[in-house]
C-alpha atoms as a PDB file:
ATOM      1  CA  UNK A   1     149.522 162.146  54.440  1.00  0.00           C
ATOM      2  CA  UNK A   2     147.581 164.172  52.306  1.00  0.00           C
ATOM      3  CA  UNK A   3     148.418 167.102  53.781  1.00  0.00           C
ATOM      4  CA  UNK A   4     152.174 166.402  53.814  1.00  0.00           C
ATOM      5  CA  UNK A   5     152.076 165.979  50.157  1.00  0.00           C
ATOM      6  CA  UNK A   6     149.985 169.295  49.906  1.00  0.00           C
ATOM      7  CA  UNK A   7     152.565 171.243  51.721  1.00  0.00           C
ATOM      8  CA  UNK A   8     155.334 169.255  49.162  1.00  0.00           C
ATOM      9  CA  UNK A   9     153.323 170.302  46.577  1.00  0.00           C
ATOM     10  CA  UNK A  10     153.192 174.332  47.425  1.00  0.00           C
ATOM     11  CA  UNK A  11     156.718 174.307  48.302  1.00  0.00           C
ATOM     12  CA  UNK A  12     157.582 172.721  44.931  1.00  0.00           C
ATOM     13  CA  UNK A  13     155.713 175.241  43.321  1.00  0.00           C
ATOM     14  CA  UNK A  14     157.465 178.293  45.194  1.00  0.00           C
ATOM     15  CA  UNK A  15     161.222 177.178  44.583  1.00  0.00           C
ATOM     16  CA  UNK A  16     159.691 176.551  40.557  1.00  0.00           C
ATOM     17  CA  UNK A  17     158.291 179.961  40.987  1.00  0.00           C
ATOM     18  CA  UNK A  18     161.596 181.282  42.535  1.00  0.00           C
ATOM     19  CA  UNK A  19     163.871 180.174  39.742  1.00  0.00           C
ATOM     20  CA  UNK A  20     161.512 181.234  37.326  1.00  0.00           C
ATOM     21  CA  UNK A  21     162.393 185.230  38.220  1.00  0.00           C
ATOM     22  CA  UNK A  22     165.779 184.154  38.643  1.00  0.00           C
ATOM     23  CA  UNK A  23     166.378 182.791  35.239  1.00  0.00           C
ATOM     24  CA  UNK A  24     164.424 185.823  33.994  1.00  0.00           C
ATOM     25  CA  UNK A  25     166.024 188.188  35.547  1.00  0.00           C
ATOM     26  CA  UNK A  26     169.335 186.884  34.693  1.00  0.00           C
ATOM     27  CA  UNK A  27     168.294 186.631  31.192  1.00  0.00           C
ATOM     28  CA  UNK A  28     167.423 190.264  30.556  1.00  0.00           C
ATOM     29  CA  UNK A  29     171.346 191.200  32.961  1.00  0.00           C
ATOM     30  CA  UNK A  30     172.897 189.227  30.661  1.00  0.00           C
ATOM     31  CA  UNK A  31     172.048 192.058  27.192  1.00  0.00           C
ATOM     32  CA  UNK A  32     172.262 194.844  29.787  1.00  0.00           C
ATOM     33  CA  UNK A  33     175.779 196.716  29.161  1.00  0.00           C
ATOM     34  CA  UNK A  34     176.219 197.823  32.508  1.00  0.00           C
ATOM     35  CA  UNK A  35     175.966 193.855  33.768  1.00  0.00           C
ATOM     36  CA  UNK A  36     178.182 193.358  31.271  1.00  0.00           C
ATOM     37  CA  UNK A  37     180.701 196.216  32.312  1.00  0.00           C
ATOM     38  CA  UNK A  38     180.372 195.100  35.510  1.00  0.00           C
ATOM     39  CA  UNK A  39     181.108 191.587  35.034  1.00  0.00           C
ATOM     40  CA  UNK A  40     183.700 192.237  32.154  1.00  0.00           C
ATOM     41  CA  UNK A  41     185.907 194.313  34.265  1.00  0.00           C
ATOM     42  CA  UNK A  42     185.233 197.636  32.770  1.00  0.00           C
ATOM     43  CA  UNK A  43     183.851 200.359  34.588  1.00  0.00           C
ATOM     44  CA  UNK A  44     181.137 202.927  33.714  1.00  0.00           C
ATOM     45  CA  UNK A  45     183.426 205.458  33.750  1.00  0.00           C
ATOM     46  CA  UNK A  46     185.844 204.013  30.654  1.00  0.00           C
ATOM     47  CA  UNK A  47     182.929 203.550  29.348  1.00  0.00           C
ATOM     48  CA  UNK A  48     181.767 207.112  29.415  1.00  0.00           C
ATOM     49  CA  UNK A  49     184.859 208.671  28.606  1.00  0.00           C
ATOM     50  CA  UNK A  50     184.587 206.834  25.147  1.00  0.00           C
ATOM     51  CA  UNK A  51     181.148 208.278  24.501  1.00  0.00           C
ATOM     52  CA  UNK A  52     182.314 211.807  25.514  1.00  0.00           C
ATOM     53  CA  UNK A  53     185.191 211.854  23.495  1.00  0.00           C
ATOM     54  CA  UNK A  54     182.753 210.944  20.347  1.00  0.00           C
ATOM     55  CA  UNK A  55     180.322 213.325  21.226  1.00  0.00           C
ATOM     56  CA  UNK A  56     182.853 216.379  21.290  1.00  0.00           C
ATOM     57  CA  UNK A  57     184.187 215.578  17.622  1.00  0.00           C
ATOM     58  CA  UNK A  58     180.954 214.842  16.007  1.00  0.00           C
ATOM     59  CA  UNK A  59     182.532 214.035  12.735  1.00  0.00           C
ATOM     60  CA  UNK A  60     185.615 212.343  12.132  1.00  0.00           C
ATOM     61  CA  UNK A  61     187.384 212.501   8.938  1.00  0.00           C
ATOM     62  CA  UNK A  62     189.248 208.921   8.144  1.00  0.00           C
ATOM     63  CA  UNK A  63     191.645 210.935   5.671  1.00  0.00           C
ATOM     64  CA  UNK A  64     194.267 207.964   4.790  1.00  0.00           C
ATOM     65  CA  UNK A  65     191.412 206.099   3.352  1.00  0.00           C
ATOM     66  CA  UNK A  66     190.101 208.983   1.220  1.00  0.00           C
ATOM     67  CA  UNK A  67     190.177 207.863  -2.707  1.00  0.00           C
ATOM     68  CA  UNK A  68     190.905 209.819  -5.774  1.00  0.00           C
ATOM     69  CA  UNK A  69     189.726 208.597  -9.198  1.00  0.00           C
ATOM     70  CA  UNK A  70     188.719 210.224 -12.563  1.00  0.00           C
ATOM     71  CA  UNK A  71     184.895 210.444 -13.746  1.00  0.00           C
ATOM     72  CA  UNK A  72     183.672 210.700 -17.329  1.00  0.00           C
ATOM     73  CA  UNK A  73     180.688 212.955 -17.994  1.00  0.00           C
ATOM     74  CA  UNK A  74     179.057 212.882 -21.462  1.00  0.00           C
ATOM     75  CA  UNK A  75     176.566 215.416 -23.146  1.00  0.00           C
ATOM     76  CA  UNK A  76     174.626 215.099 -26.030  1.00  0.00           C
ATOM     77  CA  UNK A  77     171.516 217.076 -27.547  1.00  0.00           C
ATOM     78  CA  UNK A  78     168.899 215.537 -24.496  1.00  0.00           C
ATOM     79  CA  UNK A  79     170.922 217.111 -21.900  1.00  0.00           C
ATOM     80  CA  UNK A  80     171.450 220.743 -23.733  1.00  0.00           C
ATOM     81  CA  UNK A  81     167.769 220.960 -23.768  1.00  0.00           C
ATOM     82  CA  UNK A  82     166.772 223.017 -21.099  1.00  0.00           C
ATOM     83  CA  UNK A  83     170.023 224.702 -20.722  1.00  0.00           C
ATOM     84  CA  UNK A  84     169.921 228.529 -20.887  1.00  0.00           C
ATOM     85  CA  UNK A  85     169.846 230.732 -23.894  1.00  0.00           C
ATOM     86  CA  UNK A  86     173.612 231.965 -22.816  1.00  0.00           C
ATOM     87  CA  UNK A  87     175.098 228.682 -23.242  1.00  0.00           C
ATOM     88  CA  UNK A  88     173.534 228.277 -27.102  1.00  0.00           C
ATOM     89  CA  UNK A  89     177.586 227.979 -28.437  1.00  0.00           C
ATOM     90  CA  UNK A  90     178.145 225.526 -26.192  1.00  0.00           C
ATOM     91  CA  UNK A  91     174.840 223.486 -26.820  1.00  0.00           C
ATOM     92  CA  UNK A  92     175.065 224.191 -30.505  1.00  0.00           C
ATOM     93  CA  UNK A  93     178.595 222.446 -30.439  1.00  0.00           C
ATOM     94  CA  UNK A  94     177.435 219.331 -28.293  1.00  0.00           C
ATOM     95  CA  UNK A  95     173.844 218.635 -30.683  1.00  0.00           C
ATOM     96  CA  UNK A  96     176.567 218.358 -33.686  1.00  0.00           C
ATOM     97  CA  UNK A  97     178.759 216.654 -31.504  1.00  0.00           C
ATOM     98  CA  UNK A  98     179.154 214.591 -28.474  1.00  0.00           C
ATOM     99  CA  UNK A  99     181.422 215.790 -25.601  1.00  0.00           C
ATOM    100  CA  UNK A 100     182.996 213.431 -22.777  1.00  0.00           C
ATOM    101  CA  UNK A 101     185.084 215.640 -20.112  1.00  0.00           C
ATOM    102  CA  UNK A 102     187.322 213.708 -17.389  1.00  0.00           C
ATOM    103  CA  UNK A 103     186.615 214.820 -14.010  1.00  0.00           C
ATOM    104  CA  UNK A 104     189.269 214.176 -11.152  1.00  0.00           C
ATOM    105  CA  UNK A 105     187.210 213.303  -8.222  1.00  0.00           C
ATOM    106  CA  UNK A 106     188.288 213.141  -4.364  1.00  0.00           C
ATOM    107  CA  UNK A 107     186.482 210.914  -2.518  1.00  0.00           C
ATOM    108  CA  UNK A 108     186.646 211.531   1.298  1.00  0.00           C
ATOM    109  CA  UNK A 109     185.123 209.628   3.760  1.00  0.00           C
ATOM    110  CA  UNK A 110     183.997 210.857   7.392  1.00  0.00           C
ATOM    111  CA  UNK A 111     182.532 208.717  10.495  1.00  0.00           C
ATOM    112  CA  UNK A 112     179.453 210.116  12.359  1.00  0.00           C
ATOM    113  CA  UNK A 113     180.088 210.044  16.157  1.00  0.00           C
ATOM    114  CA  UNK A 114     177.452 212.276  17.556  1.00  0.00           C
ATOM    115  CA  UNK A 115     174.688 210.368  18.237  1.00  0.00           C
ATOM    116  CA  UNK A 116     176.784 206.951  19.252  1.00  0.00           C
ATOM    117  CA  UNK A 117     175.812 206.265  22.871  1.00  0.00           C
ATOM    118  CA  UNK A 118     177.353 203.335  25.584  1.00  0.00           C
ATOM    119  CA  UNK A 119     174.400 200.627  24.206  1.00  0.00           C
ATOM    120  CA  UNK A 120     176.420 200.992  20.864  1.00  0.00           C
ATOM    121  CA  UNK A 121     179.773 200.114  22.211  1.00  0.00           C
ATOM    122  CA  UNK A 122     181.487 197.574  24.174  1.00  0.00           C
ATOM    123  CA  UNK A 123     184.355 197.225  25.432  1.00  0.00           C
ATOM    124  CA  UNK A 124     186.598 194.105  26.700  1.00  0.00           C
ATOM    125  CA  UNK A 125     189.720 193.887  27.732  1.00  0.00           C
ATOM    126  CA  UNK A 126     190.337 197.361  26.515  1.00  0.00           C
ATOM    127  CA  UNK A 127     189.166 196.656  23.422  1.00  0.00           C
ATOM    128  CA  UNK A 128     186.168 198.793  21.793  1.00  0.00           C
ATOM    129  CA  UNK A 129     183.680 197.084  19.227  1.00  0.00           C
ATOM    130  CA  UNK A 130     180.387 198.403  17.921  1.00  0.00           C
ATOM    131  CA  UNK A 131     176.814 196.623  18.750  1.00  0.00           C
ATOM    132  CA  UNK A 132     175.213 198.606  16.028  1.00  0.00           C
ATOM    133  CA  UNK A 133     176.752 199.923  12.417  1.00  0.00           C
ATOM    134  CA  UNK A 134     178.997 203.278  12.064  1.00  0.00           C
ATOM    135  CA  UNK A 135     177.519 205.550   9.780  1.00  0.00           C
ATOM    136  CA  UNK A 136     179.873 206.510   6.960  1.00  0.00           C
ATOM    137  CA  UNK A 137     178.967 209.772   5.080  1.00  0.00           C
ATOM    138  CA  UNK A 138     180.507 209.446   1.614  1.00  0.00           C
ATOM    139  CA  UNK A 139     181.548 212.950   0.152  1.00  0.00           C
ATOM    140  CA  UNK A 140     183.256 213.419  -2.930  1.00  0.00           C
ATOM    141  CA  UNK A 141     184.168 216.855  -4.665  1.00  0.00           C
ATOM    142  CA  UNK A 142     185.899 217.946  -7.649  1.00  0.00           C
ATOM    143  CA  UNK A 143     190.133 218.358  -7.213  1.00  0.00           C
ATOM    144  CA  UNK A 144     191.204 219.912 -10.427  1.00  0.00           C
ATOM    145  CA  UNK A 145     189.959 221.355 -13.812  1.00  0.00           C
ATOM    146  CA  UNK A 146     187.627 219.302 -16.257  1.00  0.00           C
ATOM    147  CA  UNK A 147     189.081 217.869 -19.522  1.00  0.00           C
ATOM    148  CA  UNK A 148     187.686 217.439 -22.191  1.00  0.00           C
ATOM    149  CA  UNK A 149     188.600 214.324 -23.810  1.00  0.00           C
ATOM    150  CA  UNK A 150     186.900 213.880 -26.953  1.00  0.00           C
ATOM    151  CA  UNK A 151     184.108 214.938 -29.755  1.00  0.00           C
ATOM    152  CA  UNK A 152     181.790 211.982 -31.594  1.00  0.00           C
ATOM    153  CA  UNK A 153     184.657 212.882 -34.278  1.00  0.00           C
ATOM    154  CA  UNK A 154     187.280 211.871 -31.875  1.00  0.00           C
ATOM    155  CA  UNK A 155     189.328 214.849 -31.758  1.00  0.00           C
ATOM    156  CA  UNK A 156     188.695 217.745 -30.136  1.00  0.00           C
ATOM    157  CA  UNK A 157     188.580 220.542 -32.944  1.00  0.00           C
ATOM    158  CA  UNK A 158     188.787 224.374 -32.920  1.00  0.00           C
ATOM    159  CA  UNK A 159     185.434 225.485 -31.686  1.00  0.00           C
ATOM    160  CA  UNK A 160     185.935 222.538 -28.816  1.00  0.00           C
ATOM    161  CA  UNK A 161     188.940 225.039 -27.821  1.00  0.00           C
ATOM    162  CA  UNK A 162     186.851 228.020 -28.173  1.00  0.00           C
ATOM    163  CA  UNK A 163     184.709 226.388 -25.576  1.00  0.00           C
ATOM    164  CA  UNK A 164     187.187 225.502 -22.881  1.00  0.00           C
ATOM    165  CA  UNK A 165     188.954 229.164 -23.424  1.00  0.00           C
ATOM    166  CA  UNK A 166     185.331 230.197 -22.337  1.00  0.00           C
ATOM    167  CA  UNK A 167     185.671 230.529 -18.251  1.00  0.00           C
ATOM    168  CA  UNK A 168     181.995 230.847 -17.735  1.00  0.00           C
ATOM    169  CA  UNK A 169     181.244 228.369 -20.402  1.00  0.00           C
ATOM    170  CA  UNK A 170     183.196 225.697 -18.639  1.00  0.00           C
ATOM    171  CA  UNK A 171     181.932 226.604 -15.560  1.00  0.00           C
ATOM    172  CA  UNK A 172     178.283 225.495 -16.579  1.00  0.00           C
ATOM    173  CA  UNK A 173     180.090 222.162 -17.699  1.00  0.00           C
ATOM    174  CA  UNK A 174     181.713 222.292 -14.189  1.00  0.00           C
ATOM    175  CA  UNK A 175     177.657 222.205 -12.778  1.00  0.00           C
ATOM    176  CA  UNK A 176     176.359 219.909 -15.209  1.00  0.00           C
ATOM    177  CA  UNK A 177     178.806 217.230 -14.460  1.00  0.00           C
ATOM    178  CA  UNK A 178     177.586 216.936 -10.997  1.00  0.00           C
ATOM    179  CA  UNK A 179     175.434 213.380 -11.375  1.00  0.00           C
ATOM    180  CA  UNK A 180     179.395 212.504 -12.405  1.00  0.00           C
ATOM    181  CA  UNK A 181     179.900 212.996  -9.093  1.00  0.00           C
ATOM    182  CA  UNK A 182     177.181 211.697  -7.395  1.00  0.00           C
ATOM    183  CA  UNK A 183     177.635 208.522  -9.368  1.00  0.00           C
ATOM    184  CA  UNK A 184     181.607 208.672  -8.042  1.00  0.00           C
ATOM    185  CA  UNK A 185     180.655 208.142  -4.363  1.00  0.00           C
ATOM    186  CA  UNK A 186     177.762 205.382  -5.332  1.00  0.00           C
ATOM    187  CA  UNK A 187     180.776 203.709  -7.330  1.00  0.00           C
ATOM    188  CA  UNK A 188     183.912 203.882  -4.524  1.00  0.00           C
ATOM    189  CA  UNK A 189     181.513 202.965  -1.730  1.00  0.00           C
ATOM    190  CA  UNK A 190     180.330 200.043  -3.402  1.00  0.00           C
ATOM    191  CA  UNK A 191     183.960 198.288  -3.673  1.00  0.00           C
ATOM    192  CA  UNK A 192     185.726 196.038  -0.826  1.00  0.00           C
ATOM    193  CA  UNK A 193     188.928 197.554  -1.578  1.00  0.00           C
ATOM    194  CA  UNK A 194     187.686 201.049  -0.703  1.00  0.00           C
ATOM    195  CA  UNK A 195     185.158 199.826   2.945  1.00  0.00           C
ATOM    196  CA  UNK A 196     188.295 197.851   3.765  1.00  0.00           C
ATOM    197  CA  UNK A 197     190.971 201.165   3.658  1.00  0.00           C
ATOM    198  CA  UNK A 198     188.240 202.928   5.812  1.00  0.00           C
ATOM    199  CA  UNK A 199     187.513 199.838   8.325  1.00  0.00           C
ATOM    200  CA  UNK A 200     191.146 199.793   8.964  1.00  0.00           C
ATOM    201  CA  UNK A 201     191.980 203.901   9.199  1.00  0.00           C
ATOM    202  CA  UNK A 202     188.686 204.344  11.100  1.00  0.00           C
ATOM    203  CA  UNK A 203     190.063 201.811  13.341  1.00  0.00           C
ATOM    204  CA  UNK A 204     193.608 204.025  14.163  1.00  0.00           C
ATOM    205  CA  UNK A 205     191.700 207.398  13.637  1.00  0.00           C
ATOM    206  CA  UNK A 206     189.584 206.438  16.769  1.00  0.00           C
ATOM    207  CA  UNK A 207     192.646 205.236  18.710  1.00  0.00           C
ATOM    208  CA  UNK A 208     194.316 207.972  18.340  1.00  0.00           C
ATOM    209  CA  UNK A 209     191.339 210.002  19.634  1.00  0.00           C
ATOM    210  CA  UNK A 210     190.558 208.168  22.627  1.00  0.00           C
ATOM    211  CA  UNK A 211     194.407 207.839  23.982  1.00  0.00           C
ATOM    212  CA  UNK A 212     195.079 211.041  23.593  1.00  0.00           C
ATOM    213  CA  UNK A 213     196.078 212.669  26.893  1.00  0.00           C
ATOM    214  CA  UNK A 214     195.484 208.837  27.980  1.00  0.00           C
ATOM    215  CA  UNK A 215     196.792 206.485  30.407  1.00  0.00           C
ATOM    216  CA  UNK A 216     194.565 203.959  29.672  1.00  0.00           C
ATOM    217  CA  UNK A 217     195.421 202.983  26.087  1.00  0.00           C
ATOM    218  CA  UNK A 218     192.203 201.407  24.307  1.00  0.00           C
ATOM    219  CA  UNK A 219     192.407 199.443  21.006  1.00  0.00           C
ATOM    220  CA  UNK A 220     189.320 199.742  18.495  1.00  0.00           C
ATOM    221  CA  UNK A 221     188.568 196.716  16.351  1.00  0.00           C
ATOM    222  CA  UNK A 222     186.150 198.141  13.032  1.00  0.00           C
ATOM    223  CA  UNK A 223     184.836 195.478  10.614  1.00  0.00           C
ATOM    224  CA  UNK A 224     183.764 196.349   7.257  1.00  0.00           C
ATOM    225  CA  UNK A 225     180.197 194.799   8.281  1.00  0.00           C
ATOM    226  CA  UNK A 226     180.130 197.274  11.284  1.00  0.00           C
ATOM    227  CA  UNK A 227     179.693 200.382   8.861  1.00  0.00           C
ATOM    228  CA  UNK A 228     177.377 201.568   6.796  1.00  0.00           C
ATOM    229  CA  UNK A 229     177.960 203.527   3.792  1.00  0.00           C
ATOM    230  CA  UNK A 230     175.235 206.895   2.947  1.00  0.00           C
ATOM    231  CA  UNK A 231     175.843 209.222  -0.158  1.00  0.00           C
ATOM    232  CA  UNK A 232     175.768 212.465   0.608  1.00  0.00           C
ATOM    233  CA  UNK A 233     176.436 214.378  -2.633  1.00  0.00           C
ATOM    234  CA  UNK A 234     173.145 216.251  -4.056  1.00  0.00           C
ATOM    235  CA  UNK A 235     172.416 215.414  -7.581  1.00  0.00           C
ATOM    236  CA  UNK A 236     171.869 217.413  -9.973  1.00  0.00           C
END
């Protein structure tokens, strides 16, 4: 009897055993993409095509969403003080004075595809989501002349005019207004309004990149919380 129940025992303990590599093994399959591709009905090869395709653009530009806004630069008799002895006019004007230009700023936005591999995608049912966050490089530059709006008197008097008829002279303002810009990209990729025109462009950009020269049409689905937004103007 004993020894029946010893044998029960030991075979209890194998099948526990048993199922204990099964379960684990079908726990780590179940994060595995290529389980997953092979289970979800999508092969290796869509899957990469997709990765292929990314790799060959690099960047993408997502030019419907780009945004173009105005930027106000002010200078006063802190920031003239290590300017260079050329520019004394200029300086001499602003430490009497303080100048605000306008700056019209483009802000573009482009989508980093080069280092996005097939444990960063998935796709189901034709349909391509991202496991880990696009990275967004924010780049904004400069699309017309500066303006300059006002003096601490209001108006903007002769020797203002002397200034801007100075080309190298408001090229050094040009320069200088470059935190303007900086602080441009920190302010348009901050706001919904802006992440949601590039979720949604990003989204047909990439569609049309994949189905071209295509048979096998694949939709992308972009979230706002699958990207992630880096600066990449210099300051000043």
């Amino acid at each position: 009897m004993k020894s029946i129940g010893k044998a029960l025992g030991k075979e209890i303990a194998r099948i526990v055993v048993i199922l204990v590599v099964i379960a684990t093994v079908v726990f780590y399959l179940k994060g595995n993409n290529w389980f997953k591709k092979i289970f979800d009905g999508d092969t290796e090869d869509k899957y990469e095509f997709v990765v292929k395709r990314f790799s060959k653009r690099h960047e993408l530009l997502v030019a419907e969403a780009a945004a173009e806004t105005t930027q106000t630069q002010s200078f006063n008799s802190k920031t003239t003080k290590d300017w260079p002895d050329w520019t004394k006019t200029i300086a001499d004007l602003i430490v009497s004075r303080k100048l605000e230009v306008k700056i019209p700023v483009k802000t573009e936005f482009k989508l980093e595809l080069t280092d996005i591999s097939q444990n960063d995608i998935e796709i189901k049912d034709n349909v391509l989501t991202f496991k880990n966050p696009l990275t967004v490089k924010v780049d904004s530059q400069k699309e017309g002349g500066l303006e300059i709006l006002s003096s601490s008197s209001g108006i903007v008097d002769k020797t203002v005019d002397v200034v801007t008829s100075n080309k190298k002279a408001m090229e050094f303002l040009d320069e200088k207004s470059q935190n303007a810009i900086y602080k441009t990209s920190n302010n348009v990729m901050a706001q919904e309004k802006y992440q949601k025109k590039v979720a949604k462009y990003a989204s047909q950009d990439l569609e049309k990149l994949l189905n071209l020269k295509s048979d096998d049409k694949i939709s992308v689905k972009i979230n706002v919380s699958d990207l992630k937004f880096e600066n990449i103007d210099p300051k000043e």
